[in-house]
PDB file of N, CA and C in Angstrom:
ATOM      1  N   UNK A   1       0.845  -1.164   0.000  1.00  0.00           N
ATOM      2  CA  UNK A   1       0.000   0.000   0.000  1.00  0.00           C
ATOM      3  C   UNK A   1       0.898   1.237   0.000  1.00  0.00           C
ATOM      4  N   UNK A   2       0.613   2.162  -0.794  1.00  0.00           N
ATOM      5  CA  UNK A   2       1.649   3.750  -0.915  1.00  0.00           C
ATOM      6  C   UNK A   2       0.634   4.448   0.156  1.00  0.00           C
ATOM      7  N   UNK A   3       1.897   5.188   0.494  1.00  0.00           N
ATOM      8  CA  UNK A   3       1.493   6.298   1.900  1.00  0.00           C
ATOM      9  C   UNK A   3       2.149   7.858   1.146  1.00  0.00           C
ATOM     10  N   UNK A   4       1.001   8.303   1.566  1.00  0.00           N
ATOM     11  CA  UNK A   4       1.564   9.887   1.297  1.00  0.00           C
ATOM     12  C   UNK A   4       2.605  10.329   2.764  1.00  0.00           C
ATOM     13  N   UNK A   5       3.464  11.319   1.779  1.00  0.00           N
ATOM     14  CA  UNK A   5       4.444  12.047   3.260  1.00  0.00           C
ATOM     15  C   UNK A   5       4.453  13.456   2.520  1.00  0.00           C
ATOM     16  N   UNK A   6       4.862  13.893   3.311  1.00  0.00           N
ATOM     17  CA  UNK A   6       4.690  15.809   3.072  1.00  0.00           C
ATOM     18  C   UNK A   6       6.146  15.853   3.005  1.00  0.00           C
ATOM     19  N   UNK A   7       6.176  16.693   1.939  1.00  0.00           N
ATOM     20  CA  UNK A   7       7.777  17.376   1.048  1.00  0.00           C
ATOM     21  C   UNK A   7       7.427  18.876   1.565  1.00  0.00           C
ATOM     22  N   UNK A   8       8.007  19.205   2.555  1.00  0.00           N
ATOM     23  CA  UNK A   8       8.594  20.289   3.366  1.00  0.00           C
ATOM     24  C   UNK A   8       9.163  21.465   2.857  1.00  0.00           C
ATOM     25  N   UNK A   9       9.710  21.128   1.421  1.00  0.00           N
ATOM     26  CA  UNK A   9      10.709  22.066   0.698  1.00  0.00           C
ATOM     27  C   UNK A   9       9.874  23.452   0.930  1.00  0.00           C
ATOM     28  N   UNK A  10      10.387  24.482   0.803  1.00  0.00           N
ATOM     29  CA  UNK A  10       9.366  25.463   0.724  1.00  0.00           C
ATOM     30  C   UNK A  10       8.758  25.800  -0.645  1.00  0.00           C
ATOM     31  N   UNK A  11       9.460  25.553  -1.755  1.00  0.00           N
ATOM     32  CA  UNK A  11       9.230  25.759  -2.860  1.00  0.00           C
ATOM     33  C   UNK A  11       7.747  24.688  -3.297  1.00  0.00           C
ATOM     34  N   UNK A  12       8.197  23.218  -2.956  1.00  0.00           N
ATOM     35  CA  UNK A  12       7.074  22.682  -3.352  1.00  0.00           C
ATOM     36  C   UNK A  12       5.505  23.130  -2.628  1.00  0.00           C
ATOM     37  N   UNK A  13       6.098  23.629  -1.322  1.00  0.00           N
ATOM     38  CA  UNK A  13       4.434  23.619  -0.533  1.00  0.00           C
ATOM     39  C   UNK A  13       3.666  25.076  -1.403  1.00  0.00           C
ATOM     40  N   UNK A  14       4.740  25.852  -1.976  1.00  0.00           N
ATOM     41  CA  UNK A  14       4.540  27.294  -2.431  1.00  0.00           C
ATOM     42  C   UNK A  14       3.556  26.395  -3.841  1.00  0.00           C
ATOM     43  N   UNK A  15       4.308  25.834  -4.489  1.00  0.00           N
ATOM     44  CA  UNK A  15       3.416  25.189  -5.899  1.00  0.00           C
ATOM     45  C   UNK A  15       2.508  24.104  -5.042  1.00  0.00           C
ATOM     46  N   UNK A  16       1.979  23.463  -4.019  1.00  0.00           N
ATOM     47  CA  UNK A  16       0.842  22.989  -3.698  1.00  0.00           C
ATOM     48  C   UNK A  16      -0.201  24.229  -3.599  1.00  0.00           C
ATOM     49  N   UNK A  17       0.525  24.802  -2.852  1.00  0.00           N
ATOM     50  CA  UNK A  17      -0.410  25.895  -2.514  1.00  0.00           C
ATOM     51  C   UNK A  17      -1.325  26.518  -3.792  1.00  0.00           C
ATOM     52  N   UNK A  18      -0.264  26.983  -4.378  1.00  0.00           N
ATOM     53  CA  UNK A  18      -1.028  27.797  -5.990  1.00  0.00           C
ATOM     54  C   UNK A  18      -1.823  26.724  -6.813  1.00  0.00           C
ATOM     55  N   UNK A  19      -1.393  25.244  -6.777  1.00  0.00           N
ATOM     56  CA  UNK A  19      -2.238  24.502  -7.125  1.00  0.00           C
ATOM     57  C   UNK A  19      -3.586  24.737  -6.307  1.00  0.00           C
ATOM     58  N   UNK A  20      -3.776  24.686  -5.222  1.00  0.00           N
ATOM     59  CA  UNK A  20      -4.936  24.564  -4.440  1.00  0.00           C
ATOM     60  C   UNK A  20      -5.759  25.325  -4.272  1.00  0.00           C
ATOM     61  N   UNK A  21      -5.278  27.173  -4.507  1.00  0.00           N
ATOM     62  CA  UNK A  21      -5.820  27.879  -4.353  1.00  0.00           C
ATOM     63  C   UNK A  21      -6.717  28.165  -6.109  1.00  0.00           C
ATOM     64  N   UNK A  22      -6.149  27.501  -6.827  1.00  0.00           N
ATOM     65  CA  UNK A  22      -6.836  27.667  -8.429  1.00  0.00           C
ATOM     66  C   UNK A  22      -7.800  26.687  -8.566  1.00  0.00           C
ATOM     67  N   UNK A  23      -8.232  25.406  -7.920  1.00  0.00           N
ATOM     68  CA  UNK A  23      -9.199  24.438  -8.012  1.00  0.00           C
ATOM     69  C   UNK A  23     -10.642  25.115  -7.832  1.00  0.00           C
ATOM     70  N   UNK A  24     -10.904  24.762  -8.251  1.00  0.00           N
ATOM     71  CA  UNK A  24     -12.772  24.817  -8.178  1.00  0.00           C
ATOM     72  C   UNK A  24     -12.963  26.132  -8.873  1.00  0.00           C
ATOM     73  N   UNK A  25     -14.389  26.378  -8.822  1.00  0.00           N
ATOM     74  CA  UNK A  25     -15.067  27.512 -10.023  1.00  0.00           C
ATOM     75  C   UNK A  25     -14.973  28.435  -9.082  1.00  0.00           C
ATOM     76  N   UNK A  26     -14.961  28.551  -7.592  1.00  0.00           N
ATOM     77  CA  UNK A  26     -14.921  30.120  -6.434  1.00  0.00           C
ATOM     78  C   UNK A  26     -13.915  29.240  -5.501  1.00  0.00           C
ATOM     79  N   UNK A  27     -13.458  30.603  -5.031  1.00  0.00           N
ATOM     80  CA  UNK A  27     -12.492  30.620  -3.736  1.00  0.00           C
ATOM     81  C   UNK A  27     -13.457  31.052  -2.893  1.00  0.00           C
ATOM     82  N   UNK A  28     -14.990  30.896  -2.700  1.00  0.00           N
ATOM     83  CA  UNK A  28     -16.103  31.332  -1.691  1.00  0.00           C
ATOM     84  C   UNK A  28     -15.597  30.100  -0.378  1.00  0.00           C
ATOM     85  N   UNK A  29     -15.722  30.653   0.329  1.00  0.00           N
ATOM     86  CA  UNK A  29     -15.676  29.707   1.758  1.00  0.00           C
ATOM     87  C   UNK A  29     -14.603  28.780   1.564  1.00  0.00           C
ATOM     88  N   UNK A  30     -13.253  28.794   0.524  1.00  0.00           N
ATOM     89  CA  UNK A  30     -12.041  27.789   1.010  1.00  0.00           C
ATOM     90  C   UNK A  30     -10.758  28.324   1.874  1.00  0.00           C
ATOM     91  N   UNK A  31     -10.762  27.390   2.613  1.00  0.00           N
ATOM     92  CA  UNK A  31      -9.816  27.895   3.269  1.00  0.00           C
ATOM     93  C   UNK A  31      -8.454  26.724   3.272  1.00  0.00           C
ATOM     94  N   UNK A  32      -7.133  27.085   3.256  1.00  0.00           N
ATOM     95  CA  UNK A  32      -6.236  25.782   3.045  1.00  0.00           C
ATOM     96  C   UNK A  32      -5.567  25.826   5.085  1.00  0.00           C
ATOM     97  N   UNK A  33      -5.266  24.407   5.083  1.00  0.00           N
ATOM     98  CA  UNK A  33      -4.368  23.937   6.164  1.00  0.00           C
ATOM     99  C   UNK A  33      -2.948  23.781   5.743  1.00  0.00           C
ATOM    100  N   UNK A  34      -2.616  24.591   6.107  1.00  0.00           N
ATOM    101  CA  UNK A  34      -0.973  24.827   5.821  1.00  0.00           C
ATOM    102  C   UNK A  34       0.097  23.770   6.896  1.00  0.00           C
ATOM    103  N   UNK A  35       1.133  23.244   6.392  1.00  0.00           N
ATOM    104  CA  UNK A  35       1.702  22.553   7.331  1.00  0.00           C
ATOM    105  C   UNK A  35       2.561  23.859   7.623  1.00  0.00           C
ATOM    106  N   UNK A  36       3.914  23.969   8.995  1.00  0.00           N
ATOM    107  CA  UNK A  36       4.350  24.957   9.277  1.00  0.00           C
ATOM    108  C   UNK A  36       6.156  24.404   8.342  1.00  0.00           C
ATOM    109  N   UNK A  37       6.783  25.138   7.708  1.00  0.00           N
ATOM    110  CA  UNK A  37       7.647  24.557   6.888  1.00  0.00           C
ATOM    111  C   UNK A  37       8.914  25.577   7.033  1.00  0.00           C
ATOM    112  N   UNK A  38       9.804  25.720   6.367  1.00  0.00           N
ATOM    113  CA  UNK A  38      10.898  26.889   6.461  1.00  0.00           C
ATOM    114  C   UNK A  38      10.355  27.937   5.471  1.00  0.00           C
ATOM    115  N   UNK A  39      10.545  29.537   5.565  1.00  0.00           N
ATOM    116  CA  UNK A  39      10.264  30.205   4.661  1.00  0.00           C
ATOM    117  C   UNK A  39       8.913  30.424   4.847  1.00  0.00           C
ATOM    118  N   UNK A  40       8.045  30.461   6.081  1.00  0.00           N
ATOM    119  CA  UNK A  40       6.631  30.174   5.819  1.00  0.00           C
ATOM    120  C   UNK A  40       6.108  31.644   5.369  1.00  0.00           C
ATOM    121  N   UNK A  41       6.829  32.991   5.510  1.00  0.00           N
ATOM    122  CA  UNK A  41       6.238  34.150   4.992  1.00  0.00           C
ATOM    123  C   UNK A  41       6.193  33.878   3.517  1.00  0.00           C
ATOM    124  N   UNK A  42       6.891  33.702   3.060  1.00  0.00           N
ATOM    125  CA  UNK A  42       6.989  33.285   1.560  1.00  0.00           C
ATOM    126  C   UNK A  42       5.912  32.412   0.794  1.00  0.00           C
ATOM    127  N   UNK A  43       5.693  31.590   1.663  1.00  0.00           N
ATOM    128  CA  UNK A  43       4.728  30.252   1.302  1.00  0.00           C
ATOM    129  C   UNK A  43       3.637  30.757   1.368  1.00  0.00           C
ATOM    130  N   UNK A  44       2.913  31.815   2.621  1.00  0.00           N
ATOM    131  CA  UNK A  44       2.081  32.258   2.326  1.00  0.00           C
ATOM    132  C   UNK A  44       1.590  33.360   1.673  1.00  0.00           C
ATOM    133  N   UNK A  45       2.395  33.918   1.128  1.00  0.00           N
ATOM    134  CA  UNK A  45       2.424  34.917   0.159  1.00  0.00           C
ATOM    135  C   UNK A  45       2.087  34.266  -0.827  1.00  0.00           C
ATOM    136  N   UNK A  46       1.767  32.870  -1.008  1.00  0.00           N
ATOM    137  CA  UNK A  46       1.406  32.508  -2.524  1.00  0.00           C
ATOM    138  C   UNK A  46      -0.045  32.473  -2.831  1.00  0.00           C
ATOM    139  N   UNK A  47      -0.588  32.690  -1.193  1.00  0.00           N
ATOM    140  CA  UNK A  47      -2.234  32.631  -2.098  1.00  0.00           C
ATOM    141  C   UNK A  47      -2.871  33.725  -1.203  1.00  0.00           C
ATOM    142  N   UNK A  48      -3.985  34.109  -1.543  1.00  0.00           N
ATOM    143  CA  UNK A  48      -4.569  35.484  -0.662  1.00  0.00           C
ATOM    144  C   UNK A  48      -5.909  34.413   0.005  1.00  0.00           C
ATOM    145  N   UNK A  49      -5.780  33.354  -0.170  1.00  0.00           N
ATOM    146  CA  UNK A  49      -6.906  32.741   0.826  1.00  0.00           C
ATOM    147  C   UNK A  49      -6.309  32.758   2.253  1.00  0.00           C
ATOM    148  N   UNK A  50      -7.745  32.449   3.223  1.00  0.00           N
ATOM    149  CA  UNK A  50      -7.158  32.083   4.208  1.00  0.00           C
ATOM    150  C   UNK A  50      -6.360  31.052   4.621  1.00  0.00           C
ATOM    151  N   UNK A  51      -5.894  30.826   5.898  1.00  0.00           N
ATOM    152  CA  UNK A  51      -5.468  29.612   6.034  1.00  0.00           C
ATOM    153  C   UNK A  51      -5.255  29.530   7.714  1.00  0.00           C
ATOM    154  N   UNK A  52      -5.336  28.168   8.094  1.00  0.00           N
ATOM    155  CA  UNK A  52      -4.741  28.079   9.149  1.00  0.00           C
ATOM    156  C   UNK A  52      -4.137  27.250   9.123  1.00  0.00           C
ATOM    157  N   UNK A  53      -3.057  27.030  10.146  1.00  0.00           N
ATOM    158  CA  UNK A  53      -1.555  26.121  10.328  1.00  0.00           C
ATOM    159  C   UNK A  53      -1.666  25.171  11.118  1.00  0.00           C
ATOM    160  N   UNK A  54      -1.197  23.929  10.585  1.00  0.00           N
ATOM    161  CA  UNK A  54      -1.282  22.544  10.788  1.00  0.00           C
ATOM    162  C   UNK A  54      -0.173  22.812  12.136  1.00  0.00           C
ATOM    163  N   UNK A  55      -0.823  22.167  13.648  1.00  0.00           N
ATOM    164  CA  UNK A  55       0.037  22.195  14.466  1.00  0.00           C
ATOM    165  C   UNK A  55       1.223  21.074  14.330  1.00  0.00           C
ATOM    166  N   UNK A  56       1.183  19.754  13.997  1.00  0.00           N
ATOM    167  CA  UNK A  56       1.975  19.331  13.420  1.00  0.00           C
ATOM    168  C   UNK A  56       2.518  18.576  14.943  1.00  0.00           C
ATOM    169  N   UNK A  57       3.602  17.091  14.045  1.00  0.00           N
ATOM    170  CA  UNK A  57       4.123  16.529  15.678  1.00  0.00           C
ATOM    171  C   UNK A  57       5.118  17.417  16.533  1.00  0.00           C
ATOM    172  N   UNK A  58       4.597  17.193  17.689  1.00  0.00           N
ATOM    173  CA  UNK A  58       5.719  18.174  18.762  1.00  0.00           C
ATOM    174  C   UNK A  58       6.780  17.383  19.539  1.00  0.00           C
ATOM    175  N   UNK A  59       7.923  17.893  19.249  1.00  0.00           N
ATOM    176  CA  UNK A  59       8.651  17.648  20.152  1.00  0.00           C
ATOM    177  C   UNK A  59       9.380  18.388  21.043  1.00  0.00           C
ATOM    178  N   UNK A  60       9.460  17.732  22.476  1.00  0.00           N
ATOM    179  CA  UNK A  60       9.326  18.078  23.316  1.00  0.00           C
ATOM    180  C   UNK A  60      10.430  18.889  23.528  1.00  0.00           C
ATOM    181  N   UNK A  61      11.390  18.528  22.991  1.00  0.00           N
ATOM    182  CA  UNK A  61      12.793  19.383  23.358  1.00  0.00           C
ATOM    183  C   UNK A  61      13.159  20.497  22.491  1.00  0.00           C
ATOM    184  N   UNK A  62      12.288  21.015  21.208  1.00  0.00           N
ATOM    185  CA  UNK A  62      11.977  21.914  20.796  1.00  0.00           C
ATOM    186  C   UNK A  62      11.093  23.156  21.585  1.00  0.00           C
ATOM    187  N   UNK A  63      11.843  24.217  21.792  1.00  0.00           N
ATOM    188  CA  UNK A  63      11.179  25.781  22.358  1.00  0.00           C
ATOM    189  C   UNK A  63      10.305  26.005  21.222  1.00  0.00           C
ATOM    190  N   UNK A  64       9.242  26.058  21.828  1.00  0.00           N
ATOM    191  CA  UNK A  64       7.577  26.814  21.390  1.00  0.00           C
ATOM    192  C   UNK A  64       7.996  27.870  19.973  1.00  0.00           C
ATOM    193  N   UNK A  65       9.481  28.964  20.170  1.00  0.00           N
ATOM    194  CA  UNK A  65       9.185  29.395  19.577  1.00  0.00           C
ATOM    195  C   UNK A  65       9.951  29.453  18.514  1.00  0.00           C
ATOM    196  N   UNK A  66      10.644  28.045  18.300  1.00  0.00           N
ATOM    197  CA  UNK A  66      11.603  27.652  17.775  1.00  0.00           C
ATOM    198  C   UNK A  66      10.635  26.842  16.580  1.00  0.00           C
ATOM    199  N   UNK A  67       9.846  26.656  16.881  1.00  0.00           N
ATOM    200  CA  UNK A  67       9.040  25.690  16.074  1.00  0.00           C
ATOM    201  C   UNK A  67       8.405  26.325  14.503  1.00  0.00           C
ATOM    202  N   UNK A  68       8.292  27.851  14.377  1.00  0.00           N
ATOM    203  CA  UNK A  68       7.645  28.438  13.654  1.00  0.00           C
ATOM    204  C   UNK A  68       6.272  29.169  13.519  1.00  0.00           C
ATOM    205  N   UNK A  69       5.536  28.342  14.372  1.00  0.00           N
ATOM    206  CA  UNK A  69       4.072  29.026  14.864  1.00  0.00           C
ATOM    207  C   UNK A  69       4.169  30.787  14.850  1.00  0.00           C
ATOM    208  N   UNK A  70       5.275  31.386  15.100  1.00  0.00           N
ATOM    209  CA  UNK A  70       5.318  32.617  15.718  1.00  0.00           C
ATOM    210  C   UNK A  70       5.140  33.247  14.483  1.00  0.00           C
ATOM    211  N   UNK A  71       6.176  32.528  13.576  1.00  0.00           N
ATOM    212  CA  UNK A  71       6.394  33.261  12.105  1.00  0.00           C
ATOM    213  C   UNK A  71       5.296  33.193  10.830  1.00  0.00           C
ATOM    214  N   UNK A  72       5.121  31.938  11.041  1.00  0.00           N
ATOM    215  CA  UNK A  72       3.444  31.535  10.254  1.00  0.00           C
ATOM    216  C   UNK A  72       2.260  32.537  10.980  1.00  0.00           C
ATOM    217  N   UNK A  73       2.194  32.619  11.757  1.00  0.00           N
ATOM    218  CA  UNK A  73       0.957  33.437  12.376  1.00  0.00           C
ATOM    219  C   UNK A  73       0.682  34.555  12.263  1.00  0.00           C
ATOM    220  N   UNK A  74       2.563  35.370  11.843  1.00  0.00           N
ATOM    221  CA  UNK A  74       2.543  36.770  11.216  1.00  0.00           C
ATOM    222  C   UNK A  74       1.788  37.074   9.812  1.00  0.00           C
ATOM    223  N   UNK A  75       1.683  36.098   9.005  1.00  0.00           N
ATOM    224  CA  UNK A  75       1.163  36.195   7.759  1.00  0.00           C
ATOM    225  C   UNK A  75      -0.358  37.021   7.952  1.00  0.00           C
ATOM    226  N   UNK A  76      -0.537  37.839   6.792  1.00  0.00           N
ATOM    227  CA  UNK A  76      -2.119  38.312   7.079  1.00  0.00           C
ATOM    228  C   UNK A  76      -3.097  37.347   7.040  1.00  0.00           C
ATOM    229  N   UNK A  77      -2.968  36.315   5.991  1.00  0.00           N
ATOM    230  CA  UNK A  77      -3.889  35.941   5.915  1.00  0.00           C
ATOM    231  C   UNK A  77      -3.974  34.055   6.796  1.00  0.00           C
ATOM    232  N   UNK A  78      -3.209  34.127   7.665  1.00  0.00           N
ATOM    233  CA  UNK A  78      -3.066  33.111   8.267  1.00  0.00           C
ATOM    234  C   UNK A  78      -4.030  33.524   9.835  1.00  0.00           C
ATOM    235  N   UNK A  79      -5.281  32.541   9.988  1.00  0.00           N
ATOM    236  CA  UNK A  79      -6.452  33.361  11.321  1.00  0.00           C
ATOM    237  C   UNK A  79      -6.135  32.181  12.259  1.00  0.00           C
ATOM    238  N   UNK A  80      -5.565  30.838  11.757  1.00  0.00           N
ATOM    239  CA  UNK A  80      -4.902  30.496  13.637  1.00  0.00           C
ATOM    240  C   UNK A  80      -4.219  29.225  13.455  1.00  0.00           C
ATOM    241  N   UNK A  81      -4.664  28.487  14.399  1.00  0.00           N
ATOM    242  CA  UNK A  81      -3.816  27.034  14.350  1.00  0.00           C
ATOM    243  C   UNK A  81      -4.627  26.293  14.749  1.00  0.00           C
ATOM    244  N   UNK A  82      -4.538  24.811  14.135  1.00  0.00           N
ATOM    245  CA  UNK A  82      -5.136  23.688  14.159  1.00  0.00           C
ATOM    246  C   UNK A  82      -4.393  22.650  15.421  1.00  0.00           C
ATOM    247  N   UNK A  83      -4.852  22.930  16.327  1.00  0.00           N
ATOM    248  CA  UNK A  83      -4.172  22.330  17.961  1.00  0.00           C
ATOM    249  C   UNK A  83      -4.694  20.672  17.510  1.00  0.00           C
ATOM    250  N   UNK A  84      -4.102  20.069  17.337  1.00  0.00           N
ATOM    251  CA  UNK A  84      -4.496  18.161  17.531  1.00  0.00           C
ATOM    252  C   UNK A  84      -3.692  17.976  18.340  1.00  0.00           C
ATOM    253  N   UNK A  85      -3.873  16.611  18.657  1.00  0.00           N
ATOM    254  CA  UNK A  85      -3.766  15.361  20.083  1.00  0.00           C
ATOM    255  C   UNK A  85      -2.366  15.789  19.840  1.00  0.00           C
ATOM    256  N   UNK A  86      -1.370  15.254  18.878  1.00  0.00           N
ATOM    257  CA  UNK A  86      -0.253  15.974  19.143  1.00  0.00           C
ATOM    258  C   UNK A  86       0.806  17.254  19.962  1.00  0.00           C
ATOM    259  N   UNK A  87      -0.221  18.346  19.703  1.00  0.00           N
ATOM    260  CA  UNK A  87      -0.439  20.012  20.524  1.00  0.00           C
ATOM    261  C   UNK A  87      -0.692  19.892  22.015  1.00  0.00           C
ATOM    262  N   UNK A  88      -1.991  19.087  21.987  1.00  0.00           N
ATOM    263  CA  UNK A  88      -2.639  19.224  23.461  1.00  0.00           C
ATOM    264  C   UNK A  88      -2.457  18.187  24.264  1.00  0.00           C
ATOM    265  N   UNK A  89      -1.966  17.312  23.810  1.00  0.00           N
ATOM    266  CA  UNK A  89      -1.014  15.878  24.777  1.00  0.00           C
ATOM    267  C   UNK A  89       0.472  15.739  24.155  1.00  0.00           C
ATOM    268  N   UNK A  90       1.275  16.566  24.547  1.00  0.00           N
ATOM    269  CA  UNK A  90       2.586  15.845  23.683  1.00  0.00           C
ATOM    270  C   UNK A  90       3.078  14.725  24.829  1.00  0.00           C
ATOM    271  N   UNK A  91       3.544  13.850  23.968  1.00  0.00           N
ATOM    272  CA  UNK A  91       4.204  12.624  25.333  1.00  0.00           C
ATOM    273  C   UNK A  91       5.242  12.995  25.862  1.00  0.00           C
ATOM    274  N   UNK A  92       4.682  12.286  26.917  1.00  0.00           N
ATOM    275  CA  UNK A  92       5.141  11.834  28.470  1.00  0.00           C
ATOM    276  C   UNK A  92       4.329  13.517  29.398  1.00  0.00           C
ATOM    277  N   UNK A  93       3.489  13.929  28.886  1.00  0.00           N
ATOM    278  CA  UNK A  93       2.494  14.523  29.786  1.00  0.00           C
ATOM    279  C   UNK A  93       1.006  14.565  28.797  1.00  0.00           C
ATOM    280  N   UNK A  94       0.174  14.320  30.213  1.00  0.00           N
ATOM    281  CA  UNK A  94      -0.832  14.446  30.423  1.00  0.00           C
ATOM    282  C   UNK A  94      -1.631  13.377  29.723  1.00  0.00           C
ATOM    283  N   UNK A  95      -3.263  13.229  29.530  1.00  0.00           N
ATOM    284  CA  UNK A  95      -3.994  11.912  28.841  1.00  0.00           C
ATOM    285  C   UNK A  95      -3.530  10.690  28.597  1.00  0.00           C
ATOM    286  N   UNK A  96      -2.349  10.123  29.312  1.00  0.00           N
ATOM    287  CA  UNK A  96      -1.964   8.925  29.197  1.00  0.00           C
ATOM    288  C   UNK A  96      -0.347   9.057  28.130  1.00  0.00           C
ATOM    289  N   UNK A  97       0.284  10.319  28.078  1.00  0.00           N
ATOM    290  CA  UNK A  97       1.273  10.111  27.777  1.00  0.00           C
ATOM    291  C   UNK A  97       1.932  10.006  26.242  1.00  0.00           C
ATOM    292  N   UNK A  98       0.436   9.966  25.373  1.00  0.00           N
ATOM    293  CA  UNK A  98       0.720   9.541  24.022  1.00  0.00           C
ATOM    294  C   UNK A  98       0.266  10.448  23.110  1.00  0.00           C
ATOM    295  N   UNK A  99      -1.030  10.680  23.491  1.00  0.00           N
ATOM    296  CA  UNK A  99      -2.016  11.711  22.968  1.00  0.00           C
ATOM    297  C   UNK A  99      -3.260  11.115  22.769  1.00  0.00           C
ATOM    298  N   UNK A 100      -3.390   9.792  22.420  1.00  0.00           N
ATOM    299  CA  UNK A 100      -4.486   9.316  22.365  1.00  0.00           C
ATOM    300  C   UNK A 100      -5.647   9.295  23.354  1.00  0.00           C
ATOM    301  N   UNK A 101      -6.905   9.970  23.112  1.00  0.00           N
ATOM    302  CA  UNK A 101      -8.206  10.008  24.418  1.00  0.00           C
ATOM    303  C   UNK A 101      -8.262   8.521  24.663  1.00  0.00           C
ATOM    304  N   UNK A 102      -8.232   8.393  25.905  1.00  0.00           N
ATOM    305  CA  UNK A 102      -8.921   7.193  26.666  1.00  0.00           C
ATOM    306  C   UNK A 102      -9.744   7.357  27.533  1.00  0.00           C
ATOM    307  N   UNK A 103     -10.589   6.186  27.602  1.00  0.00           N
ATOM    308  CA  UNK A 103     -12.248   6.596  28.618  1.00  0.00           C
ATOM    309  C   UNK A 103     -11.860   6.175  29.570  1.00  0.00           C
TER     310      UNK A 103
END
């Protein structure tokens, strides 16, 4: 079975992007999920849609503001971040350590 993986380059996410933002007959109500990548002012300079930023896996020994969030968020047209189990449980704290909800 083939698995997709995300190519990081900044250049390619810049040509996903312009691909994505030209699909369909209106840009009415689309908005793209951006992963956070190097160069992200750049990347988002490629489309005037909105977007918000893929929080993405965390690691732990990475500083908050080392990560990019700070710099992606400057963009105008970037309105927030997409917090998943990753964000709000990174392991070895809290919900069991992994991220996964358990009852």
């Amino acid at each position: 079975m083939a698995s997709l993986a995300l190519d990081a380059q900044p250049d390619r996410v810049v040509r996903a992007i312009g691909i994505a933002s030209g699909l369909g007959t209106t840009s009415a109500y689309t908005w793209l999920k951006v992963p956070v990548v190097a160069e992200m002012s750049r990347v988002m300079a490629a489309t005037t849609l909105p977007a918000v930023i893929l929080g993405g896996d965390v690691d732990p020994s990475v500083d908050p503001a080392e990560r990019g969030w700070e710099l992606a968020l400057a963009a105008d047209n970037v309105r927030g971040i997409v917090a998943g189990r990753t964000m709000l449980y990174p392991a070895g704290r809290g919900r069991g350590g992994g991220g996964g909800l358990r009852s």
